[in-house]
Protein backbone atom coordinates (compact mmCIF):
# COMPACT_ATOMS: atom_id res chain seq x y z
CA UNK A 1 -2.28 -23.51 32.17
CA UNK A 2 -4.95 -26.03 33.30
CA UNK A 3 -7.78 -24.14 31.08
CA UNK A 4 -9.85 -25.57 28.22
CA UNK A 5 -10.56 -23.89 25.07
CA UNK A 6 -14.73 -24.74 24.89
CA UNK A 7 -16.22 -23.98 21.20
CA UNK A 8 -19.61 -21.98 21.62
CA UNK A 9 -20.34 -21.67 18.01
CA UNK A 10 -19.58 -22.30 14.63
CA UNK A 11 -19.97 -22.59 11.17
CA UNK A 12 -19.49 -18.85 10.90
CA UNK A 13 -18.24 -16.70 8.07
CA UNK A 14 -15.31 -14.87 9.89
CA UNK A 15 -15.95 -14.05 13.42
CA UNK A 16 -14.72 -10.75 15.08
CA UNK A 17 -15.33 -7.66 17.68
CA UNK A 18 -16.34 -9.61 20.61
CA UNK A 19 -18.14 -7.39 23.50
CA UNK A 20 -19.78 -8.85 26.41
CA UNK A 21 -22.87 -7.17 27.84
CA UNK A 22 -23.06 -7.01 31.39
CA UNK A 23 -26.67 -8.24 31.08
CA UNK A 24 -25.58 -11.99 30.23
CA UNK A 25 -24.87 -11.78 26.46
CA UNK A 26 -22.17 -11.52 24.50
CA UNK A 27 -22.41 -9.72 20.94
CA UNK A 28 -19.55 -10.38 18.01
CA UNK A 29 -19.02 -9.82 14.25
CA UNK A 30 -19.71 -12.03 11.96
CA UNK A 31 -17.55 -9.64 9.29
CA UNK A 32 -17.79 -10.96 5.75
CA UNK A 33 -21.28 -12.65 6.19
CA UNK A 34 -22.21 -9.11 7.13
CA UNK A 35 -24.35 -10.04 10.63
CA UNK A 36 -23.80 -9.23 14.02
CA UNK A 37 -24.67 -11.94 16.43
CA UNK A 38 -25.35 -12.61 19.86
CA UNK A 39 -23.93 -15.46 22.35
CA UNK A 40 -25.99 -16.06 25.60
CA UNK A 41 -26.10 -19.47 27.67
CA UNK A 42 -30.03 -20.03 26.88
CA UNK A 43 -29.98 -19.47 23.59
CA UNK A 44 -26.32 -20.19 21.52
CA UNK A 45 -25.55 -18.22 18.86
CA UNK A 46 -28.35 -16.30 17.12
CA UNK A 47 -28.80 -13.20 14.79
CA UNK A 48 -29.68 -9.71 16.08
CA UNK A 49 -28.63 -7.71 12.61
CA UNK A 50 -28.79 -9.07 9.25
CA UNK A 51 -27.26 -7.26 7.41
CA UNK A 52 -24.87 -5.18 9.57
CA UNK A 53 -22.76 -2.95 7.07
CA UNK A 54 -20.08 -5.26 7.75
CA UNK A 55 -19.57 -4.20 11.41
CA UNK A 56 -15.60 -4.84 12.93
CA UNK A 57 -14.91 -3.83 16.31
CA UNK A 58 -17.47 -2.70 18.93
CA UNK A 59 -17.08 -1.46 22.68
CA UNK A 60 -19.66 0.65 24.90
CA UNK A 61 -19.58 4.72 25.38
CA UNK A 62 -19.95 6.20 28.86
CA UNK A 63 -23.82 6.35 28.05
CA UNK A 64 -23.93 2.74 27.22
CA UNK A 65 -24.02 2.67 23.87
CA UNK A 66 -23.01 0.83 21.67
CA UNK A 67 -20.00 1.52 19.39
CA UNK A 68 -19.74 -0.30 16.07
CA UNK A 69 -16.95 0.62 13.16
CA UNK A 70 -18.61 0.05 10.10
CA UNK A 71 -16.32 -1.37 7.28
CA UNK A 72 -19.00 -0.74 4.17
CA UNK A 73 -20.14 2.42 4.90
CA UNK A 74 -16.67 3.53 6.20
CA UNK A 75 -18.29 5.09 9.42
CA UNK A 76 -17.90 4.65 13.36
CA UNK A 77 -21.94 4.64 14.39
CA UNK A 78 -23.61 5.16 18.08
CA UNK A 79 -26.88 2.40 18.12
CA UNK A 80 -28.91 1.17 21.24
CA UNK A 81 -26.61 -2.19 23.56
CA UNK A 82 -29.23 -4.84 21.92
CA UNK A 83 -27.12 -4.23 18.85
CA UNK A 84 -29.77 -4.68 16.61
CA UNK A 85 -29.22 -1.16 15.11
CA UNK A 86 -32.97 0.04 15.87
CA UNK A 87 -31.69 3.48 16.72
CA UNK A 88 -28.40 4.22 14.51
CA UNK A 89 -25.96 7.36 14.66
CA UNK A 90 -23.19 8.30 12.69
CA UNK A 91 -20.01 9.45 15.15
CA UNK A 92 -17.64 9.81 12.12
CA UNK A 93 -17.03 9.26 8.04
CA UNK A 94 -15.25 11.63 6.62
CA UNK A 95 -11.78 13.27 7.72
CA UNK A 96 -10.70 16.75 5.66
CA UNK A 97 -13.83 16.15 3.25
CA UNK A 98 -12.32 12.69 2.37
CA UNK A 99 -13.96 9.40 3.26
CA UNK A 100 -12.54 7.22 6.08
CA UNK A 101 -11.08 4.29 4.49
CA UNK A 102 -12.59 1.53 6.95
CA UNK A 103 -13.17 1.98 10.73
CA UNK A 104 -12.02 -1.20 11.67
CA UNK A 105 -11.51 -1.42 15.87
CA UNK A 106 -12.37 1.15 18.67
CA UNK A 107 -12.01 1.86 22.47
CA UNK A 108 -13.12 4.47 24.73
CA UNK A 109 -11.44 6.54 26.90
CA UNK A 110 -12.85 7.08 30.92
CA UNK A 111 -13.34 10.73 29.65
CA UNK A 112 -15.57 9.76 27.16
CA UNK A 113 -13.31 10.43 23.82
CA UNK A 114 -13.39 7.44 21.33
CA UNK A 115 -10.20 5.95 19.47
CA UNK A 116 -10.09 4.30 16.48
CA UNK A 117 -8.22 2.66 13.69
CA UNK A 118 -8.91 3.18 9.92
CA UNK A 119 -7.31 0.93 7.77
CA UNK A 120 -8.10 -0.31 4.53
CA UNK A 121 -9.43 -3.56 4.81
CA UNK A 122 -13.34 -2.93 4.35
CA UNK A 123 -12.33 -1.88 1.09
CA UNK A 124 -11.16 -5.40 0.24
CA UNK A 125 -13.27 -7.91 -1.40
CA UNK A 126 -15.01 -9.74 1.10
CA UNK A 127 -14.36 -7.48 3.79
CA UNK A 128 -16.20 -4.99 3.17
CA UNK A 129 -17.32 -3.26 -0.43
CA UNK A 130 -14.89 -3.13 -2.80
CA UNK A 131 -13.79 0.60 -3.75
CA UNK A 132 -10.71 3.17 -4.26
CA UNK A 133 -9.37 4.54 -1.00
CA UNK A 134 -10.04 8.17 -0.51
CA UNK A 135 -7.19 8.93 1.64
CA UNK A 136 -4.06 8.03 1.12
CA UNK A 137 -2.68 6.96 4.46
CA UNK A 138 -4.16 4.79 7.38
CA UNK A 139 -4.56 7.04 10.04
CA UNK A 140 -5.75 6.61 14.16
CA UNK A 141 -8.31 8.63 15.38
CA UNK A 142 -9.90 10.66 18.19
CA UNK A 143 -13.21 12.34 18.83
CA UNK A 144 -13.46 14.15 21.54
CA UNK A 145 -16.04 13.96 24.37
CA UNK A 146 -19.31 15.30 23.25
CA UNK A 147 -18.33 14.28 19.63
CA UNK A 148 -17.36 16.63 16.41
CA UNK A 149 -14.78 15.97 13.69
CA UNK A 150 -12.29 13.36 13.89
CA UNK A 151 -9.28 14.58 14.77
CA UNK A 152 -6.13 12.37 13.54
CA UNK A 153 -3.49 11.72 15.88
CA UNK A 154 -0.67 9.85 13.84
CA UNK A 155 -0.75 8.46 9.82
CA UNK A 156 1.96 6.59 9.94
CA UNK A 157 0.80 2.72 10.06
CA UNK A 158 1.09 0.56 7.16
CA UNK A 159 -2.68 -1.27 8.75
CA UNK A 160 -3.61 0.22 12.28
CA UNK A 161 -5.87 -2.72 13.97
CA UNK A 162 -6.66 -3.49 17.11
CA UNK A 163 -5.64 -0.53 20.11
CA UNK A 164 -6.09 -0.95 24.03
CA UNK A 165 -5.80 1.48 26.75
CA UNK A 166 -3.31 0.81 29.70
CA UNK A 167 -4.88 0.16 33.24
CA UNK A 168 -3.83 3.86 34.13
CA UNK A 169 -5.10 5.06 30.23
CA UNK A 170 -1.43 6.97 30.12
CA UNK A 171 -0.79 4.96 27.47
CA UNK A 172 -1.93 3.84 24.09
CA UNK A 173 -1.09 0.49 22.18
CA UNK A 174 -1.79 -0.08 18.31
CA UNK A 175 -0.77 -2.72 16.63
CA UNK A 176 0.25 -2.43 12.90
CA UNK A 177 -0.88 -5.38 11.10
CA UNK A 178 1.24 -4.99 7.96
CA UNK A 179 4.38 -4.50 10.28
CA UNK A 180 3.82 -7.58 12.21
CA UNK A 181 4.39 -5.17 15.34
CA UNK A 182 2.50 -4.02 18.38
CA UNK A 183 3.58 0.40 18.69
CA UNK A 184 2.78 2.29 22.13
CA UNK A 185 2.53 6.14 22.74
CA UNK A 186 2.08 8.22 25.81
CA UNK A 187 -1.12 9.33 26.13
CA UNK A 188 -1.00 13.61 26.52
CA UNK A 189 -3.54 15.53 29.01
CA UNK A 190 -4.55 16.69 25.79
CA UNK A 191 -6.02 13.44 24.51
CA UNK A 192 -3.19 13.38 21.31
CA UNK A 193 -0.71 10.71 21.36
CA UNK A 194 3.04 10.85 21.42
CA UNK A 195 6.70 9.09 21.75
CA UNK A 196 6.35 6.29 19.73
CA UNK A 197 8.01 3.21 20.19
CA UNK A 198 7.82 -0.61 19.32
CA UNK A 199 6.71 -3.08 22.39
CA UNK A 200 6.60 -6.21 20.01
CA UNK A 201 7.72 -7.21 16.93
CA UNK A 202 8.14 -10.27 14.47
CA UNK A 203 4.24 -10.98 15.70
CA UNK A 204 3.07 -13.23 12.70
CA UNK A 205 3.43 -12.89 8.66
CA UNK A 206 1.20 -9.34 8.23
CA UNK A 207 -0.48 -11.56 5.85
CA UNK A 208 -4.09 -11.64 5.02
CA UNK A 209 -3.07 -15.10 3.02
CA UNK A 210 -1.95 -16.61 5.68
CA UNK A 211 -4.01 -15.50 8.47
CA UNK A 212 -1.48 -15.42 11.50
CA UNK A 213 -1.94 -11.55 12.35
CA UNK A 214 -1.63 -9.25 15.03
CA UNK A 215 -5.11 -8.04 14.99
CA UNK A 216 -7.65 -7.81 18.11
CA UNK A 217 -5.94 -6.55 21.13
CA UNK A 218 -7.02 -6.03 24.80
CA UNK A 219 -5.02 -5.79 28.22
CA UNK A 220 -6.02 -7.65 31.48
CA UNK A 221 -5.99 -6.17 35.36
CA UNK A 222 -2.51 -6.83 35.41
CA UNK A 223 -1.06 -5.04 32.32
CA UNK A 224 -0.67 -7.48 30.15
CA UNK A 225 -1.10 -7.33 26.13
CA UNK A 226 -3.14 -9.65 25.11
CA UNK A 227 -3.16 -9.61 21.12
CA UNK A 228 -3.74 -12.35 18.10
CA UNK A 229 -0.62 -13.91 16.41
CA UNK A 230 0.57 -17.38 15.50
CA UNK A 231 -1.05 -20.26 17.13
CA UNK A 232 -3.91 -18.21 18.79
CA UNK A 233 -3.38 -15.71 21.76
CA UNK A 234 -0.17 -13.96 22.73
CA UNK A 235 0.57 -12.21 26.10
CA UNK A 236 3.17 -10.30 27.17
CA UNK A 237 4.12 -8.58 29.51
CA UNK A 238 3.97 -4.49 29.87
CA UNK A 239 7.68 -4.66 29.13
CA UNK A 240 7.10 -6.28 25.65
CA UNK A 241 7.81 -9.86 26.86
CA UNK A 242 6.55 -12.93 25.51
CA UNK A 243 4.85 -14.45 28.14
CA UNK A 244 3.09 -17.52 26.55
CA UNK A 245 0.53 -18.51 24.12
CA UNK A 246 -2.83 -19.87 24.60
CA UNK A 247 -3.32 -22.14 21.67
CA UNK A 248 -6.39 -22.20 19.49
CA UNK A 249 -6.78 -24.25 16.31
CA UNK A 250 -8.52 -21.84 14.22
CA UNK A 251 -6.77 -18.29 13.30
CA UNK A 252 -7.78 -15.21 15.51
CA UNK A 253 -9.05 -12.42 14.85
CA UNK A 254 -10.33 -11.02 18.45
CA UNK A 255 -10.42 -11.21 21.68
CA UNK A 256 -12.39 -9.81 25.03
CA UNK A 257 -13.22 -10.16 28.33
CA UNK A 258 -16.68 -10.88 29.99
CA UNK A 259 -19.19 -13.44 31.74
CA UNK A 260 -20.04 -12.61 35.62
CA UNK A 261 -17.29 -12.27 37.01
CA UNK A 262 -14.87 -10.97 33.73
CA UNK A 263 -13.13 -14.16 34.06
CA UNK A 264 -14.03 -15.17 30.80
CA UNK A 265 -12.45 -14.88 27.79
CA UNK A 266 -13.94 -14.90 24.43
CA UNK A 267 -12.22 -15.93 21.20
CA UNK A 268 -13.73 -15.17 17.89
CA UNK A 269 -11.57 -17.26 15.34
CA UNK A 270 -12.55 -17.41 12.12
CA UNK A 271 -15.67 -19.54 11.62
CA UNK A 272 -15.81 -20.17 15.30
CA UNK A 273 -16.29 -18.79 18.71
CA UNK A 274 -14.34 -19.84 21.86
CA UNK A 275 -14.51 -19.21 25.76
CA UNK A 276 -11.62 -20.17 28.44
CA UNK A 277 -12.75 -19.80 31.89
CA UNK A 278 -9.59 -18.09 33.57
């Protein structure tokens, strides 16, 4: 309760997708000003990709790489940890023949099969580039170790956002942005998800006017959900209570883990970025 909220950054566009690297640096999305930039304690915030196709949410593979959902080119791309896009692969952009609408966060399973959500918001203005949706539902995803198609395992989320993994990775939370709720499946030996049911609910407004959203969403060593929401950070516990709130005065979009010891925790909210030392 004793921790302070320390600003690294700002003047930013819309920060998002933080990801610390375990060689001292932290990278993050700086969404609608379409760069991805770089914390480190030397150097403060600089640029390592101008312009970034918009990148959302990143994480690492099993090899290392890094993971980036693309909001303008509606992909889900492989590229070296710098993040500076020198080498650049495309995991996924089309499901059925029809373009994704907007990879927007992602996670990786100990296997090596990636998750993601594809919601519409990198076809908003701002967002991303402005364009009719070629599906017409906002679907989860899978690929599977080793990579191929996408292969969708539930399209029923008004906006699926941010997703996290249990400790044990039996189960699967998604939050639904629209809904204002966070949803949780068991996780099959198969990889597909299943059993549906609501952990949290009532978890902001669901709207983009207002900005008090459950978006970014990542667990600690104890279970917990961590997720954005009015007034900054909500936690609760793995039986969907509200534990408390750590307040930040800026809204949220993100959250993650990192520094030395993984006892830091790094808040992207919008045209800032934010560290508590836990």
């Amino acid at each position: 309760e004793d921790a302070e909220l320390e600003r690294l950054g700002s003047g930013l566009t819309y920060t998002e997708g933080p990801l610390w690297n375990p060689d001292g640096f932290l990278l993050f999305s700086d969404m609608p000003g379409d760069v991805r930039r770089r914390w480190d304690a030397d150097n403060g915030v600089t640029e390592v990709a101008n312009p970034s196709n918009k990148g959302n949410g990143m994480t690492f593979d099993n090899d290392g790489r890094l993971i980036v959902c693309e909001h303008v080119t509606s992909s889900v791309v492989a590229m070296d940890p710098d993040g500076t896009g020198s080498s650049r692969e495309v995991l996924a952009t089309h499901y059925d023949g029809r373009e994704l609408n907007s990879p927007n966060d992602v996670v990786v399973k100990s296997d090596g099969s990636i998750y993601f959500t594809d919601p519409t918001y990198g076809r908003m203005p701002g967002f991303g580039l402005e364009r009719e949706q070629d599906l017409d539902f906002q679907g989860v995803y899978r690929i599977a170790p080793g990579g191929g198609d996408p292969q969708l395992l539930v399209d029923d989320f008004s906006q699926p956002n941010g997703l996290c993994f249990s400790t044990d990775e039996s189960l699967l939370y998604i939050n639904d942005t629209d809904r204002a709720h966070i949803r949780v499946f068991d996780v099959q030996p198969d990889g597909t998800i299943a059993h549906s049911r609501v952990l949290a609910e009532n978890i902001g407004s669901g709207s983009l006017e207002i900005g008090d959203l459950v978006d970014g969403m990542k667990l600690d060593e104890r279970g917990n959900v961590w997720v954005t929401g009015p007034g900054g950070v909500l936690v609760f516990s793995p039986e969907g209570e509200h534990i408390g709130t750590v307040e930040v005065p800026e809204n949220v979009g993100n959250l993650n883990w990192g520094g030395p010891d993984w006892n830091w925790l790094f808040i992207p909210a919008s045209t800032s970025m934010y560290r508590i030392t836990c």
